[in-house]
Protein backbone atom coordinates (compact mmCIF):
# COMPACT_ATOMS: atom_id res chain seq x y z
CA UNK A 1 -7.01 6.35 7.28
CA UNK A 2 -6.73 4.60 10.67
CA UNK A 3 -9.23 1.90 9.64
CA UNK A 4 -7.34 0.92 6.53
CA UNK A 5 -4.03 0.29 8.53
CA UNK A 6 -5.81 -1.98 11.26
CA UNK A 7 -7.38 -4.30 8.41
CA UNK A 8 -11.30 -2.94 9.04
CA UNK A 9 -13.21 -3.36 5.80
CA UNK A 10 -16.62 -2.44 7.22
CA UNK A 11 -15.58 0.49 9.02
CA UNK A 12 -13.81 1.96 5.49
CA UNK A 13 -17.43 1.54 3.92
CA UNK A 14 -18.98 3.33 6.69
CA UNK A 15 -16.40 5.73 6.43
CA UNK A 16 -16.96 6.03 3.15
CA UNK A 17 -20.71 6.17 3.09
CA UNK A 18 -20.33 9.31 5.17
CA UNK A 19 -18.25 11.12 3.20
CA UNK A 20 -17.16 9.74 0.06
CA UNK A 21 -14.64 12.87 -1.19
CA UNK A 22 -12.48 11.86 2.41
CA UNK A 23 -10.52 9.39 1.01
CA UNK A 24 -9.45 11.80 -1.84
CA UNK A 25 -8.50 14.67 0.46
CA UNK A 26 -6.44 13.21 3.12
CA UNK A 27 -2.57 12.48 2.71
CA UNK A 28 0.15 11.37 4.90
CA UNK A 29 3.62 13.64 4.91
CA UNK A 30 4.91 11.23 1.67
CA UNK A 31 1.55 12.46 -0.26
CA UNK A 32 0.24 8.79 0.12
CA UNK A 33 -3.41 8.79 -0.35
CA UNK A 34 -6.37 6.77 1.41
CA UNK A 35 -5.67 4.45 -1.95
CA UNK A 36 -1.79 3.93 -1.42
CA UNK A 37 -1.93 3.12 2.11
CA UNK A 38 -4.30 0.36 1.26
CA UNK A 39 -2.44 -0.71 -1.13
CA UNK A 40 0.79 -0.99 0.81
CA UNK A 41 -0.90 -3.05 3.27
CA UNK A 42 -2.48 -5.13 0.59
CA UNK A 43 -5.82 -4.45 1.24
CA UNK A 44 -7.23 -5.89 -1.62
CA UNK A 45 -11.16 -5.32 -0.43
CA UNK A 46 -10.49 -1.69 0.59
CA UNK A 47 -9.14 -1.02 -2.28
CA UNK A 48 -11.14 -2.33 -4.94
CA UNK A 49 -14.14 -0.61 -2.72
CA UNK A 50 -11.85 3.07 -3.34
CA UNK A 51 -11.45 2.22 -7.00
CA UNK A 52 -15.41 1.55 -7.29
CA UNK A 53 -16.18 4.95 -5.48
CA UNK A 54 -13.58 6.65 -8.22
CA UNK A 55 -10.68 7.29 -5.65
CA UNK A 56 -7.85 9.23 -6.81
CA UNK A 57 -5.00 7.17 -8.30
CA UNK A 58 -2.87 10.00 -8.30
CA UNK A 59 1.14 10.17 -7.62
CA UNK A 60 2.36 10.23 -3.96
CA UNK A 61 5.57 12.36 -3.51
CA UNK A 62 8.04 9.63 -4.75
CA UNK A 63 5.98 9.62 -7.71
CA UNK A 64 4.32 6.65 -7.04
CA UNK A 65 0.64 5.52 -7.99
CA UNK A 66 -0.95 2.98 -5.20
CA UNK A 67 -0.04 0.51 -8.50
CA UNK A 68 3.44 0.80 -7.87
CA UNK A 69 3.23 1.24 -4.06
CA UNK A 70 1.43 -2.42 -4.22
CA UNK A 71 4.00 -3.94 -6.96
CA UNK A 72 7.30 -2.77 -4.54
CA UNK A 73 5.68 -3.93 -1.34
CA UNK A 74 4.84 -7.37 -3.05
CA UNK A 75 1.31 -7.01 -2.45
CA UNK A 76 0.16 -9.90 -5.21
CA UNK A 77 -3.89 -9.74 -3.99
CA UNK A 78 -3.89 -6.02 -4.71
CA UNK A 79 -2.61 -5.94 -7.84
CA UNK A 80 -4.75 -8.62 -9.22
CA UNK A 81 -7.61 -6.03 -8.29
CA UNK A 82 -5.98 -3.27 -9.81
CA UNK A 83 -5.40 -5.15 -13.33
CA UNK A 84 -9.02 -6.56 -13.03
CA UNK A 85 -10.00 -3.17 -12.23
CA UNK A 86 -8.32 -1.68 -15.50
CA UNK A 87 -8.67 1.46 -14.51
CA UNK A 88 -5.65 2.27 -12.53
CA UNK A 89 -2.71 1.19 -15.31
């Protein structure tokens, strides 16, 4: 998850590329996924890549999808991919 936070696109698609079920396993101690943590930092790239590879957009454990992670940090880019996206409302 380290590359998400420090705004590395390329190394999230190698990351990726190398094991694609990673970003569906790993949570931080709220239950935020690889998917909310890029969309909290409104990392529109990284997480239109996630939602391409079928990432889960499941609830962190304030109940939260990375939708409304993105819509209560004000994260406008993000969810513009997320509506485009369709997939994740």
């Amino acid at each position: 998850m380290c590359s998400i936070t420090s705004g590395s696109f390329h190394t999230s698609e190698l990351l990726l590329k190398m094991d694609n079920n990673a970003a569906n396993v790993s949570r931080d101690k709220e239950g935020n996924t690889t998917l909310h943590i890029a969309a909290r930092h409104n990392e529109a790239k990284v997480v239109k890549l996630l939602l391409d590879r079928q990432c889960d957009i499941g609830f962190n454990n304030d109940g939260q999808t990375f939708f409304g992670v993105a819509m209560q940090h004000g994260c406008g880019e993000t969810v513009m991919v997320a509506v485009k996206h369709n997939r994740s409302l």
